[in-house]
PDB file of N, CA and C in Angstrom:
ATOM      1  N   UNK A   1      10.610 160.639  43.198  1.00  0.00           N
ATOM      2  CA  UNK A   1      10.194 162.011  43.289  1.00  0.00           C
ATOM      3  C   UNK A   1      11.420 162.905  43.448  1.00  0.00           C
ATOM      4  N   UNK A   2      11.376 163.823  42.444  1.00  0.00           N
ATOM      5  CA  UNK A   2      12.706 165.109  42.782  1.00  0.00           C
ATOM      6  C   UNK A   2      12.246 165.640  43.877  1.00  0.00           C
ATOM      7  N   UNK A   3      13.303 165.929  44.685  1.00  0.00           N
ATOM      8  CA  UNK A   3      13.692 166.843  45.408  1.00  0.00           C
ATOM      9  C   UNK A   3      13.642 168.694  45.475  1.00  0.00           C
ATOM     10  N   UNK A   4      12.974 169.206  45.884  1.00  0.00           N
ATOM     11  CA  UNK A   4      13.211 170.984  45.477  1.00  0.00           C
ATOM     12  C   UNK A   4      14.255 171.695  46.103  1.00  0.00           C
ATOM     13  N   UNK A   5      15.373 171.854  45.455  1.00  0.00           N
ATOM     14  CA  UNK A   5      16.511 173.149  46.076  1.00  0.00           C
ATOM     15  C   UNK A   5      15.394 174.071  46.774  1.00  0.00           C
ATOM     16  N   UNK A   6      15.861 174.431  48.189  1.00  0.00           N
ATOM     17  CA  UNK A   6      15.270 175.182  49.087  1.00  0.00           C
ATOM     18  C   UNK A   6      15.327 176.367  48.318  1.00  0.00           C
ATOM     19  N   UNK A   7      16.525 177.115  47.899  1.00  0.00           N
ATOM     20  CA  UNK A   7      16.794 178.887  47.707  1.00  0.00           C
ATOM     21  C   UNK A   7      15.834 178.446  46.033  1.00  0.00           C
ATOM     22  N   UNK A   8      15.824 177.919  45.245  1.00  0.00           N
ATOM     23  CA  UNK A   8      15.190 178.094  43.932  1.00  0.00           C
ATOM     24  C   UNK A   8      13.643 178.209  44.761  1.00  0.00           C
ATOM     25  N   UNK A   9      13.079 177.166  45.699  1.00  0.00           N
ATOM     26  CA  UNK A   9      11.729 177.821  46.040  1.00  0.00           C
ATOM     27  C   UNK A   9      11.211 178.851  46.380  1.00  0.00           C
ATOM     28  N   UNK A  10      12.145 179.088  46.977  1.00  0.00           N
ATOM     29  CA  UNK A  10      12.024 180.419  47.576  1.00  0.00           C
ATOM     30  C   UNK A  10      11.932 181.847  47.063  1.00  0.00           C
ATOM     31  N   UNK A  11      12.919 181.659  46.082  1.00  0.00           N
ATOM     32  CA  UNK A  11      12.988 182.718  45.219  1.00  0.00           C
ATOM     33  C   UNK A  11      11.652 182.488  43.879  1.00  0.00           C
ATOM     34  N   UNK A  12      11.549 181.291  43.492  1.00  0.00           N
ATOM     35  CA  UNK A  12      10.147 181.527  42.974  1.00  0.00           C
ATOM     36  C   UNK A  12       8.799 181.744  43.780  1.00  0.00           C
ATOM     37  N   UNK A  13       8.973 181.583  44.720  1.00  0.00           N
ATOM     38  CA  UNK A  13       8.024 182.194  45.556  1.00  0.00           C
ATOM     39  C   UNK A  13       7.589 183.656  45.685  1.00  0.00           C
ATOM     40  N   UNK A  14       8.963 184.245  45.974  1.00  0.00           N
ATOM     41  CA  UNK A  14       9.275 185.743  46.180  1.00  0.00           C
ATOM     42  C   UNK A  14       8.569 186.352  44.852  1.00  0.00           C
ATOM     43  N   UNK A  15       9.317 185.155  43.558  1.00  0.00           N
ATOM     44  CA  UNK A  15       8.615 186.186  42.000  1.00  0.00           C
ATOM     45  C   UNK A  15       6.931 186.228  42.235  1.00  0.00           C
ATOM     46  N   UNK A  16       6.474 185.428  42.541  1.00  0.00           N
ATOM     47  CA  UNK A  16       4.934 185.283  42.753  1.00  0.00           C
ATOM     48  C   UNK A  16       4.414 185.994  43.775  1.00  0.00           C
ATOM     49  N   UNK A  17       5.572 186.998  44.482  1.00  0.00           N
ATOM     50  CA  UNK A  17       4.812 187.639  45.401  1.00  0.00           C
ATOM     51  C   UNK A  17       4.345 186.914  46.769  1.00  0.00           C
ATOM     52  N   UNK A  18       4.883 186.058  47.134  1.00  0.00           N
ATOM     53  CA  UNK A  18       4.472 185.480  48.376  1.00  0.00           C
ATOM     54  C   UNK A  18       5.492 185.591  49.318  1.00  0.00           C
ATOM     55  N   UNK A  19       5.394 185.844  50.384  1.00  0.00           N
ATOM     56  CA  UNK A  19       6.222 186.310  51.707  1.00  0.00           C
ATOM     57  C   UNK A  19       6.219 185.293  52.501  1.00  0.00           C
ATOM     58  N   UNK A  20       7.440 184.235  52.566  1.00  0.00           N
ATOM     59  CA  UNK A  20       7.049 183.156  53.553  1.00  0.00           C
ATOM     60  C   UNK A  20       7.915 183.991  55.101  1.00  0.00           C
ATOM     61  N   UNK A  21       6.950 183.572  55.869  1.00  0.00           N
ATOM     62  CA  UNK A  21       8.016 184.012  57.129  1.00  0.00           C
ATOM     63  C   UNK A  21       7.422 182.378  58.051  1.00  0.00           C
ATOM     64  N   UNK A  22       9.285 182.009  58.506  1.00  0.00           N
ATOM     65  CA  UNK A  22       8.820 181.157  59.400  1.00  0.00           C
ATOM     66  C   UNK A  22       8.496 181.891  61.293  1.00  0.00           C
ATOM     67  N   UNK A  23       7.992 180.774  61.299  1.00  0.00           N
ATOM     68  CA  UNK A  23       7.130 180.994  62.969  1.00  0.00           C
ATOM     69  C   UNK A  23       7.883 179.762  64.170  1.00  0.00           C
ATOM     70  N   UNK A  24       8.208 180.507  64.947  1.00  0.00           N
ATOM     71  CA  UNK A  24       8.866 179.289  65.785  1.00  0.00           C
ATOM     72  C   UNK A  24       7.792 179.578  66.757  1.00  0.00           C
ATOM     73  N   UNK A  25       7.484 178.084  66.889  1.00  0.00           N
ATOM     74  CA  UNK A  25       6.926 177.151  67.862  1.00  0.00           C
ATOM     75  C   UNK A  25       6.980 175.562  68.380  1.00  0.00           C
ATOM     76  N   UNK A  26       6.524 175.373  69.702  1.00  0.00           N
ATOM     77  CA  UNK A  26       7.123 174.212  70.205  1.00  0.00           C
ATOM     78  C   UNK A  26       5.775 173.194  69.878  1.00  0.00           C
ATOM     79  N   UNK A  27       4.553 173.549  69.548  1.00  0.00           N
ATOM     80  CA  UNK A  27       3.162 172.898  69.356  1.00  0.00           C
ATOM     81  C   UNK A  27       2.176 173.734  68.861  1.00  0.00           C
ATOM     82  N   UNK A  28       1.491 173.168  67.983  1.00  0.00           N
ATOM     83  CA  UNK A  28       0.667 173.068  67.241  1.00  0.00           C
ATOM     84  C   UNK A  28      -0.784 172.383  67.495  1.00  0.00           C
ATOM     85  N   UNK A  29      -1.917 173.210  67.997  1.00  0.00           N
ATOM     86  CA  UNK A  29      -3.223 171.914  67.992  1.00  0.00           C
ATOM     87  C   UNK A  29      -4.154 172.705  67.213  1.00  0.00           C
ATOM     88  N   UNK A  30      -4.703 171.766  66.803  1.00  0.00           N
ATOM     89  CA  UNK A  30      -5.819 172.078  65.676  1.00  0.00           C
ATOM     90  C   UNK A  30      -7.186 171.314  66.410  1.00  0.00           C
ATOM     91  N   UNK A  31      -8.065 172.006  67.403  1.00  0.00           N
ATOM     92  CA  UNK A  31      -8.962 171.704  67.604  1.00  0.00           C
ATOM     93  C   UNK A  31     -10.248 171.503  66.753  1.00  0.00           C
ATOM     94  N   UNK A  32     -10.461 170.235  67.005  1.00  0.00           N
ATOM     95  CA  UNK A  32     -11.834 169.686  66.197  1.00  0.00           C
ATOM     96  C   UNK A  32     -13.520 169.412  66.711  1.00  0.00           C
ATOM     97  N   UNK A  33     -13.934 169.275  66.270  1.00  0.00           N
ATOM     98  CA  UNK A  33     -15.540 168.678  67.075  1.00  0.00           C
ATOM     99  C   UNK A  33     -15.642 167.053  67.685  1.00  0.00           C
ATOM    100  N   UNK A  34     -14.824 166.274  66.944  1.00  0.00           N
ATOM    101  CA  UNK A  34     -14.780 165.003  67.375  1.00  0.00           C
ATOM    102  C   UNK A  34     -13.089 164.802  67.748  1.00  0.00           C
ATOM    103  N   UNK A  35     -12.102 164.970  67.580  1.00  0.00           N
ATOM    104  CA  UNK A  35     -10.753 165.406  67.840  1.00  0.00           C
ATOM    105  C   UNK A  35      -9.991 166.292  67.874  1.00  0.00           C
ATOM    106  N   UNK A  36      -9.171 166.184  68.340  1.00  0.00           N
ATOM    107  CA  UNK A  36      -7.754 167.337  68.031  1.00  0.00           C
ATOM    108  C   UNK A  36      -6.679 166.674  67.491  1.00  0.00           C
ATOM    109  N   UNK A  37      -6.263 167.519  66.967  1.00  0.00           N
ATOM    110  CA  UNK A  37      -4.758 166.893  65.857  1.00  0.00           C
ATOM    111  C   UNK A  37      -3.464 167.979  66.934  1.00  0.00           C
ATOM    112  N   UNK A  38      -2.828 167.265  67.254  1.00  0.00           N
ATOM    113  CA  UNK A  38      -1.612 167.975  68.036  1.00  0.00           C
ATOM    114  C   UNK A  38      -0.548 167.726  67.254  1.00  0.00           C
ATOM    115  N   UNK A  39       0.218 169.032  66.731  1.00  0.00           N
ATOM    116  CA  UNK A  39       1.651 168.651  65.674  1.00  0.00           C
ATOM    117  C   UNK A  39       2.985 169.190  66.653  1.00  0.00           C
ATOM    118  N   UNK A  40       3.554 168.053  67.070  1.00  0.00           N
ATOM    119  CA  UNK A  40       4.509 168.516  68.314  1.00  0.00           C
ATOM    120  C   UNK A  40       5.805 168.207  67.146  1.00  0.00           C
ATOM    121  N   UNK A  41       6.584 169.118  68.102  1.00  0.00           N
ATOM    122  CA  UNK A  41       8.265 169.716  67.233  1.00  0.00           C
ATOM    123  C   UNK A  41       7.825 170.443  65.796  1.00  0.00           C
ATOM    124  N   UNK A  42       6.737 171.269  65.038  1.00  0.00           N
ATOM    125  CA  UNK A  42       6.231 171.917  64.119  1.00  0.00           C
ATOM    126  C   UNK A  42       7.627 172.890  63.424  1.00  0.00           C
ATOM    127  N   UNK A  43       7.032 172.915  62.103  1.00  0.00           N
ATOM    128  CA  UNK A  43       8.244 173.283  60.916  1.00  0.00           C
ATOM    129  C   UNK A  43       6.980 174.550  60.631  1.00  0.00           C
ATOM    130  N   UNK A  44       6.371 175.707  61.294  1.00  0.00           N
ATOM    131  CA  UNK A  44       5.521 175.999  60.810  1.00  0.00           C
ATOM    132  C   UNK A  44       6.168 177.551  60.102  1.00  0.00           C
ATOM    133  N   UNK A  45       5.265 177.702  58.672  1.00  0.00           N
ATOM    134  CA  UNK A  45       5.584 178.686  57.768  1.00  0.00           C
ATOM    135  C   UNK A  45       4.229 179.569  57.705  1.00  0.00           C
ATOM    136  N   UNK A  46       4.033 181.047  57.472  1.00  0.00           N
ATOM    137  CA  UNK A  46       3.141 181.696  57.492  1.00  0.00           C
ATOM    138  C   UNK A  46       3.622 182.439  55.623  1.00  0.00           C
ATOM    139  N   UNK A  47       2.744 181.968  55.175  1.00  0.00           N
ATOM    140  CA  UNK A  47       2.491 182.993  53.771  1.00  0.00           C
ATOM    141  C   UNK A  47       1.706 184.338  53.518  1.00  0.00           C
ATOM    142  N   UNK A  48       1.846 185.038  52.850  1.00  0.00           N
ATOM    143  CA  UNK A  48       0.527 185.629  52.548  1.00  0.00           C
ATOM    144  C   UNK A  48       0.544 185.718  50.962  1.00  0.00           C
ATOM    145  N   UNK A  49      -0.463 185.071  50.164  1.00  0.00           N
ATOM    146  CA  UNK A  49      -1.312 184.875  49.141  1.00  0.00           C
ATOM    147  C   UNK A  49      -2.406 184.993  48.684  1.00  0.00           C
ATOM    148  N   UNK A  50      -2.406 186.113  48.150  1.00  0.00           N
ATOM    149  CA  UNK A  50      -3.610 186.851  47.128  1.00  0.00           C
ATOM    150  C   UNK A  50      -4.534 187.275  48.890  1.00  0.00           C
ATOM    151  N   UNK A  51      -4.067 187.994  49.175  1.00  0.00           N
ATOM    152  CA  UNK A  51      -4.429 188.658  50.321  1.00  0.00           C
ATOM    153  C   UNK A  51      -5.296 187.622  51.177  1.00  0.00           C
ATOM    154  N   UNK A  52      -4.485 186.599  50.764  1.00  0.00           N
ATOM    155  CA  UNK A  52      -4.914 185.643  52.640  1.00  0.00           C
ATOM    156  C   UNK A  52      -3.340 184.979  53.095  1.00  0.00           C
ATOM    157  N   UNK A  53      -4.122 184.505  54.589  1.00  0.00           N
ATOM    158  CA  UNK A  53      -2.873 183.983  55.266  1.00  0.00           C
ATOM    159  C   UNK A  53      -2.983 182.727  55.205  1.00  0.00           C
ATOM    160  N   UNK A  54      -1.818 182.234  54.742  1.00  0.00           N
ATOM    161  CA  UNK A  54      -2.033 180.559  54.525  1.00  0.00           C
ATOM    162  C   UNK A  54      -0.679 180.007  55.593  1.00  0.00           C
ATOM    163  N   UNK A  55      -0.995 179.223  56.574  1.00  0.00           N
ATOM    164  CA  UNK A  55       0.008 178.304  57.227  1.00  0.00           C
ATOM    165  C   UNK A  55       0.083 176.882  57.058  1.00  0.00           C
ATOM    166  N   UNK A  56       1.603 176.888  56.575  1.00  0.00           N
ATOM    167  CA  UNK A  56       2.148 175.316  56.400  1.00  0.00           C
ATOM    168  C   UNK A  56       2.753 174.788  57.876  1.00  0.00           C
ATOM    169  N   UNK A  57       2.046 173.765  57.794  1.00  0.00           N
ATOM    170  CA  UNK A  57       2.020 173.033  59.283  1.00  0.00           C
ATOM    171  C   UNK A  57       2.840 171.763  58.930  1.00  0.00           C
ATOM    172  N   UNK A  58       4.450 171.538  59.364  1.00  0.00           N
ATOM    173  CA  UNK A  58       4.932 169.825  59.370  1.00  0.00           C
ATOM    174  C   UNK A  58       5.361 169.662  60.884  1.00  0.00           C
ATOM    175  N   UNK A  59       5.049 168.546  61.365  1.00  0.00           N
ATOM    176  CA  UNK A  59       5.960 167.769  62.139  1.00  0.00           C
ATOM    177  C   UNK A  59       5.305 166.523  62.510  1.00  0.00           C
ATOM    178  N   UNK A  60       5.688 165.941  63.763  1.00  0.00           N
ATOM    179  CA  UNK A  60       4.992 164.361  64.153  1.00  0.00           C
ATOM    180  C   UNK A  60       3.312 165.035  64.517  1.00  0.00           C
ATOM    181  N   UNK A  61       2.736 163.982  64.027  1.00  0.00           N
ATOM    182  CA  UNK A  61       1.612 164.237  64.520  1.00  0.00           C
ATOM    183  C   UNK A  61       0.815 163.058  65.283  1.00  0.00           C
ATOM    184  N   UNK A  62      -0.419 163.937  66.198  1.00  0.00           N
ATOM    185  CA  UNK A  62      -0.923 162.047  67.197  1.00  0.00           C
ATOM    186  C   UNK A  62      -2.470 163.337  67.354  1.00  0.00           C
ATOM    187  N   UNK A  63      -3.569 162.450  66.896  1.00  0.00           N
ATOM    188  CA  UNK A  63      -4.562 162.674  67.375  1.00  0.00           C
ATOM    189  C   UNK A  63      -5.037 161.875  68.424  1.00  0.00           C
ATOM    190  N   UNK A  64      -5.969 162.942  69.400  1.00  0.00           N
ATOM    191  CA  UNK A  64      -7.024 162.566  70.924  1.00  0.00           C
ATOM    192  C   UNK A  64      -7.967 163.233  70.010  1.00  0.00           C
ATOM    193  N   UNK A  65      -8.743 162.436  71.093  1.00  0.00           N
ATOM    194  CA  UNK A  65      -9.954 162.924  71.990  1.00  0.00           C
ATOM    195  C   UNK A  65      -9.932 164.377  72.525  1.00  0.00           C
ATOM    196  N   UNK A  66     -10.948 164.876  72.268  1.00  0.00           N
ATOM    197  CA  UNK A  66     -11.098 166.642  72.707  1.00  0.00           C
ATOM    198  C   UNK A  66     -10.737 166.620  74.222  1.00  0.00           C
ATOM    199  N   UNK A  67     -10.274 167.567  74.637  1.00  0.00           N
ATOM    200  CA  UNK A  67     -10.237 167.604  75.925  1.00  0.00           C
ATOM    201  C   UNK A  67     -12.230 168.000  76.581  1.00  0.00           C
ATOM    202  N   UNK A  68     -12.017 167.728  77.736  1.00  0.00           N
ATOM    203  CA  UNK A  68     -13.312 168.746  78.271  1.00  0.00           C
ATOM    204  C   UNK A  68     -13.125 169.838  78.488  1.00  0.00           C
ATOM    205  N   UNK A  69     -14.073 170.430  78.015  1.00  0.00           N
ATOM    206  CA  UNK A  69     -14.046 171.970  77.680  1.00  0.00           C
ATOM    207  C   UNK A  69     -13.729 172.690  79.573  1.00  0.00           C
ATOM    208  N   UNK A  70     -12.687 173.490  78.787  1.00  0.00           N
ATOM    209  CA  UNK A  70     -12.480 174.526  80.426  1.00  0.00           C
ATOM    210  C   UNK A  70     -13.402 174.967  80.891  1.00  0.00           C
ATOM    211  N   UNK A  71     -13.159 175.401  82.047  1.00  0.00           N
ATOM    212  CA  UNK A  71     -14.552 175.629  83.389  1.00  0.00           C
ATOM    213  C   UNK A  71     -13.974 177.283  83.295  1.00  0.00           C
ATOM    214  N   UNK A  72     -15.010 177.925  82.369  1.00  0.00           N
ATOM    215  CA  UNK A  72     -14.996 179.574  82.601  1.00  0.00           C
ATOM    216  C   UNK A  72     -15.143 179.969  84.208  1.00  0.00           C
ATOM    217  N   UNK A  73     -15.037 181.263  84.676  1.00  0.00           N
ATOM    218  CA  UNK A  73     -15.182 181.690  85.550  1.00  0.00           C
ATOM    219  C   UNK A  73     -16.156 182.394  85.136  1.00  0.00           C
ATOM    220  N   UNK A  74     -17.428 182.349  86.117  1.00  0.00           N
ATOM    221  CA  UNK A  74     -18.776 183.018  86.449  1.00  0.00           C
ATOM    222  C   UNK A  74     -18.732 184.014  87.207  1.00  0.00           C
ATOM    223  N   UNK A  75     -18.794 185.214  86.593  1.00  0.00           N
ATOM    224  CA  UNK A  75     -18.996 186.238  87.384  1.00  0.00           C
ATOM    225  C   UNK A  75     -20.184 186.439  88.522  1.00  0.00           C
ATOM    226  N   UNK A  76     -19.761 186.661  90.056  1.00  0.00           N
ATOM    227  CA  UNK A  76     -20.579 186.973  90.929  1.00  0.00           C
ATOM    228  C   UNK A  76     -21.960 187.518  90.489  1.00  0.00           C
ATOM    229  N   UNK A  77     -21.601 188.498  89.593  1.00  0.00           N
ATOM    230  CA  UNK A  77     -23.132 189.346  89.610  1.00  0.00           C
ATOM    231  C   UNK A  77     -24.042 188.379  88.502  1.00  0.00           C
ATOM    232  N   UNK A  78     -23.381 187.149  88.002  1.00  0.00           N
ATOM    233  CA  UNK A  78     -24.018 186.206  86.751  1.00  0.00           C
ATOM    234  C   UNK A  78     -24.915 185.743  88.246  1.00  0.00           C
ATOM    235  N   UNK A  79     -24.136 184.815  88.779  1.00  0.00           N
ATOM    236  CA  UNK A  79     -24.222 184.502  90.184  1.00  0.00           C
ATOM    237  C   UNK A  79     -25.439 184.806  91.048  1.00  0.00           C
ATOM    238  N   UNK A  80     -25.727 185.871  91.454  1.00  0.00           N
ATOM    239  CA  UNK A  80     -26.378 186.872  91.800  1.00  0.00           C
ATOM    240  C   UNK A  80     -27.563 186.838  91.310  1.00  0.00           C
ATOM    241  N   UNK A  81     -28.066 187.097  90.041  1.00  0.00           N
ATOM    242  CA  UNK A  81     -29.041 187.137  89.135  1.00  0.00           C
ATOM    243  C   UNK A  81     -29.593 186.098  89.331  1.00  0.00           C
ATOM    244  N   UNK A  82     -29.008 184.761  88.767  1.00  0.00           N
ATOM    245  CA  UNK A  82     -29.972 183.974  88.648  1.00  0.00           C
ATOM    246  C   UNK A  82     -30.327 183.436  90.319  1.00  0.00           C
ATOM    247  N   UNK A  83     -29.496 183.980  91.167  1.00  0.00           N
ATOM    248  CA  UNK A  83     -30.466 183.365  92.926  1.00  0.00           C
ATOM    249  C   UNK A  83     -31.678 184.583  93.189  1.00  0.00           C
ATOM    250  N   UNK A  84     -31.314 185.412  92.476  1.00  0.00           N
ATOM    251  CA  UNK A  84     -32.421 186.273  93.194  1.00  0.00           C
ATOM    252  C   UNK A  84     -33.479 186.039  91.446  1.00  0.00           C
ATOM    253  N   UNK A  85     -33.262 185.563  90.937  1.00  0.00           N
ATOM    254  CA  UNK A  85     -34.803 185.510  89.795  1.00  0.00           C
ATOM    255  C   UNK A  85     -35.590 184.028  90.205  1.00  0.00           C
ATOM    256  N   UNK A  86     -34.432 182.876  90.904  1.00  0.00           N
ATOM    257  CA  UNK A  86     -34.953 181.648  90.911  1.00  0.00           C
ATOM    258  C   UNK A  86     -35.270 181.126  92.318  1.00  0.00           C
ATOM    259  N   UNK A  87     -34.243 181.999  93.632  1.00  0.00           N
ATOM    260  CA  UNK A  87     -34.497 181.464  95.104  1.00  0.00           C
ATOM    261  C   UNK A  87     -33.059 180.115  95.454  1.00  0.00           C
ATOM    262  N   UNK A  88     -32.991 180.227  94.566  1.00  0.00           N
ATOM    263  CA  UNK A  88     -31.955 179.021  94.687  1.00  0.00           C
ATOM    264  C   UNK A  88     -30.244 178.899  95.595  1.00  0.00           C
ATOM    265  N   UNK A  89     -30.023 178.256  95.400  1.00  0.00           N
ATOM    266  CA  UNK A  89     -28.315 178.598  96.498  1.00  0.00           C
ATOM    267  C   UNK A  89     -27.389 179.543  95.805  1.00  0.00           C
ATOM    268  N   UNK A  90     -26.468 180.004  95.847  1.00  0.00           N
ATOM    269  CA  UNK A  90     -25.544 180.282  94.763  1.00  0.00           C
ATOM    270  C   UNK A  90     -24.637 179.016  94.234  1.00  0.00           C
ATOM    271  N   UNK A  91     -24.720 178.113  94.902  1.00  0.00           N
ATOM    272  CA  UNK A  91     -23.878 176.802  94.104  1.00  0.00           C
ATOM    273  C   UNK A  91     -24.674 176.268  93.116  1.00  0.00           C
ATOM    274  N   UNK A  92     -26.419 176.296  93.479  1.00  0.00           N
ATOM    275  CA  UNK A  92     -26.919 175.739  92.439  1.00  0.00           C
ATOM    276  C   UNK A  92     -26.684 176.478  90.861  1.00  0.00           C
ATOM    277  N   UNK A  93     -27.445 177.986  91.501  1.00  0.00           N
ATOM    278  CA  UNK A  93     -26.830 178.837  90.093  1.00  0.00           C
ATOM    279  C   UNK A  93     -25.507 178.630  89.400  1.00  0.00           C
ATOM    280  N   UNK A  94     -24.625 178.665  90.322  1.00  0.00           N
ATOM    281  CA  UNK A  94     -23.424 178.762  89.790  1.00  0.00           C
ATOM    282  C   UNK A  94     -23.285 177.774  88.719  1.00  0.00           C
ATOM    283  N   UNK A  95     -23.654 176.114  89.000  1.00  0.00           N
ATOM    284  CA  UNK A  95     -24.019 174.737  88.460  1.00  0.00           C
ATOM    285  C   UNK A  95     -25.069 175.488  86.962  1.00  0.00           C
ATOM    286  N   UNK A  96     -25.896 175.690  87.531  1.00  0.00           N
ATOM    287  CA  UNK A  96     -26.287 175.823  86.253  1.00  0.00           C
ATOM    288  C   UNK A  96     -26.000 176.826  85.406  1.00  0.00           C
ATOM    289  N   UNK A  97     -25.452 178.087  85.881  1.00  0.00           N
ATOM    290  CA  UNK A  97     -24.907 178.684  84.659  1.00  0.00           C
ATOM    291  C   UNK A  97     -23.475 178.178  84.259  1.00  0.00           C
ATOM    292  N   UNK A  98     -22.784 177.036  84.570  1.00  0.00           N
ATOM    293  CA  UNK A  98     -21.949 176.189  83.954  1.00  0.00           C
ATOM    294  C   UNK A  98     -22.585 175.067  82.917  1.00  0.00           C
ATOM    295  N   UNK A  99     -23.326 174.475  82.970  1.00  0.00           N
ATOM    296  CA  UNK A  99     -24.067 173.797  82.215  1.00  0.00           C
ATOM    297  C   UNK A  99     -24.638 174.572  81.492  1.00  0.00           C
ATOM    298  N   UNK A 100     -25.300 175.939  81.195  1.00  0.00           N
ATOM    299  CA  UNK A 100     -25.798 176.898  80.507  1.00  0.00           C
ATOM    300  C   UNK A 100     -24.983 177.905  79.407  1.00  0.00           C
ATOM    301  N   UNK A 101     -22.949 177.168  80.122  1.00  0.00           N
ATOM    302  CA  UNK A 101     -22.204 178.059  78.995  1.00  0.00           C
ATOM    303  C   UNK A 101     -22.370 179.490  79.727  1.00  0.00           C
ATOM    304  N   UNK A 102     -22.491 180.088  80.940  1.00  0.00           N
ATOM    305  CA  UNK A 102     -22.805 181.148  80.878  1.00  0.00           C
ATOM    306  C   UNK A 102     -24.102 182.190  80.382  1.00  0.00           C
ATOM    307  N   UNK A 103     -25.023 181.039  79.568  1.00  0.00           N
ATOM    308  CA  UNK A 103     -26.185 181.820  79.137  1.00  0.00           C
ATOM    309  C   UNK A 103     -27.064 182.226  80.554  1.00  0.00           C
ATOM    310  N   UNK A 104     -27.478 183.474  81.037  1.00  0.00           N
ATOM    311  CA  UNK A 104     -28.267 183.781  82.121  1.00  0.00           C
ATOM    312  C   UNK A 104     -29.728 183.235  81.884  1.00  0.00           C
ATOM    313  N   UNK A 105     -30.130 183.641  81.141  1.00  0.00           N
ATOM    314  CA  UNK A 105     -31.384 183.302  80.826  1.00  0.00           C
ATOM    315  C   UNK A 105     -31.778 181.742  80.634  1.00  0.00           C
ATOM    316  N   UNK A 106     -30.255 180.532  79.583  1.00  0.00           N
ATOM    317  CA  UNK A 106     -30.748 179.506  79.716  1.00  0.00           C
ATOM    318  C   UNK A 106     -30.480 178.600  81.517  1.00  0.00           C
ATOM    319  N   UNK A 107     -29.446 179.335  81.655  1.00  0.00           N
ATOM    320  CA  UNK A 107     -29.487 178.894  83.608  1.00  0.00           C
ATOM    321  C   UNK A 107     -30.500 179.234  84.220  1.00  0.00           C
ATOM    322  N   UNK A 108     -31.557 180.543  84.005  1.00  0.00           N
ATOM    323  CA  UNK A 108     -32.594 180.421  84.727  1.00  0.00           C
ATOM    324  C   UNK A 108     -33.652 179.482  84.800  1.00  0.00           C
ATOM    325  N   UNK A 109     -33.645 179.391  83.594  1.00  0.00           N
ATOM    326  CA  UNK A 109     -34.692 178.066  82.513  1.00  0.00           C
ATOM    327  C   UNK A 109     -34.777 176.941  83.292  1.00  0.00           C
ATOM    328  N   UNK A 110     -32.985 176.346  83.001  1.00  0.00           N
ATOM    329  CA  UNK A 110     -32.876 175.245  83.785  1.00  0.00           C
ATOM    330  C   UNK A 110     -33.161 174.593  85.364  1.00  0.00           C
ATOM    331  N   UNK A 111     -32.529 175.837  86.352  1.00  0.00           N
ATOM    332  CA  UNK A 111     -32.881 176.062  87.327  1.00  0.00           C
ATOM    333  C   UNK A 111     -34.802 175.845  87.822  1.00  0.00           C
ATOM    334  N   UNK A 112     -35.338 176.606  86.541  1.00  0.00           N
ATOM    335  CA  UNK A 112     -37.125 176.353  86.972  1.00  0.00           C
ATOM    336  C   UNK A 112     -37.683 175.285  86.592  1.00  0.00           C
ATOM    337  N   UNK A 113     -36.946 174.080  85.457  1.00  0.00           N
ATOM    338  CA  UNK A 113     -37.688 172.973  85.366  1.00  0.00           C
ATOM    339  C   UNK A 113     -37.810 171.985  86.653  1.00  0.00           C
TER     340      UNK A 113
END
């Protein structure tokens, strides 16, 4: 396989109208539904082509397992609501509008089965 002179790409790039700008960064994750792809030490390039943004992503790569999803913070007055619609503690609410994602209404739900 040939090799591409960097400045000839580039400059045919430029004729085609594409703007590469590189992006410095130390990591890269591409969160998934069943994994994440983490690209650590990343060569990453940002284009823009035919009015979208396209990023070229190189370096080592190692897929996991998703992490568990972060623990939002529940606002008091979320808090609040569902003890005074259900009677319940505020730890329970709190519990279930974590399991609910924050939905009020499906934490109340849960809370009454």
């Amino acid at each position: 396989m040939r090799r591409v002179n960097p400045r000839q790409m580039k400059k045919a790039m430029q004729q085609m109208g594409i703007k590469p700008v590189e992006i410095n960064a130390t990591e890269v994750i591409i969160k998934g539904t069943n994994k994440d792809i983490i690209i650590s030490n990343p060569q990453v390039t940002r284009m823009e082509i035919a009015k979208q943004t396209v990023f070229q992503i190189t370096g080592n790569v190692e897929e996991r397992e998703p992490q568990e999803k972060e623990e939002k913070e529940i606002p008091p007055a979320d808090i609040q609501l569902v003890v005074q619609q259900t009677g319940v503690s505020e730890e329970e609410a709190k519990q279930a509008l974590i399991e609910a994602d924050g939905n009020l209404a499906k934490a109340i739900l849960l809370v009454k089965k």
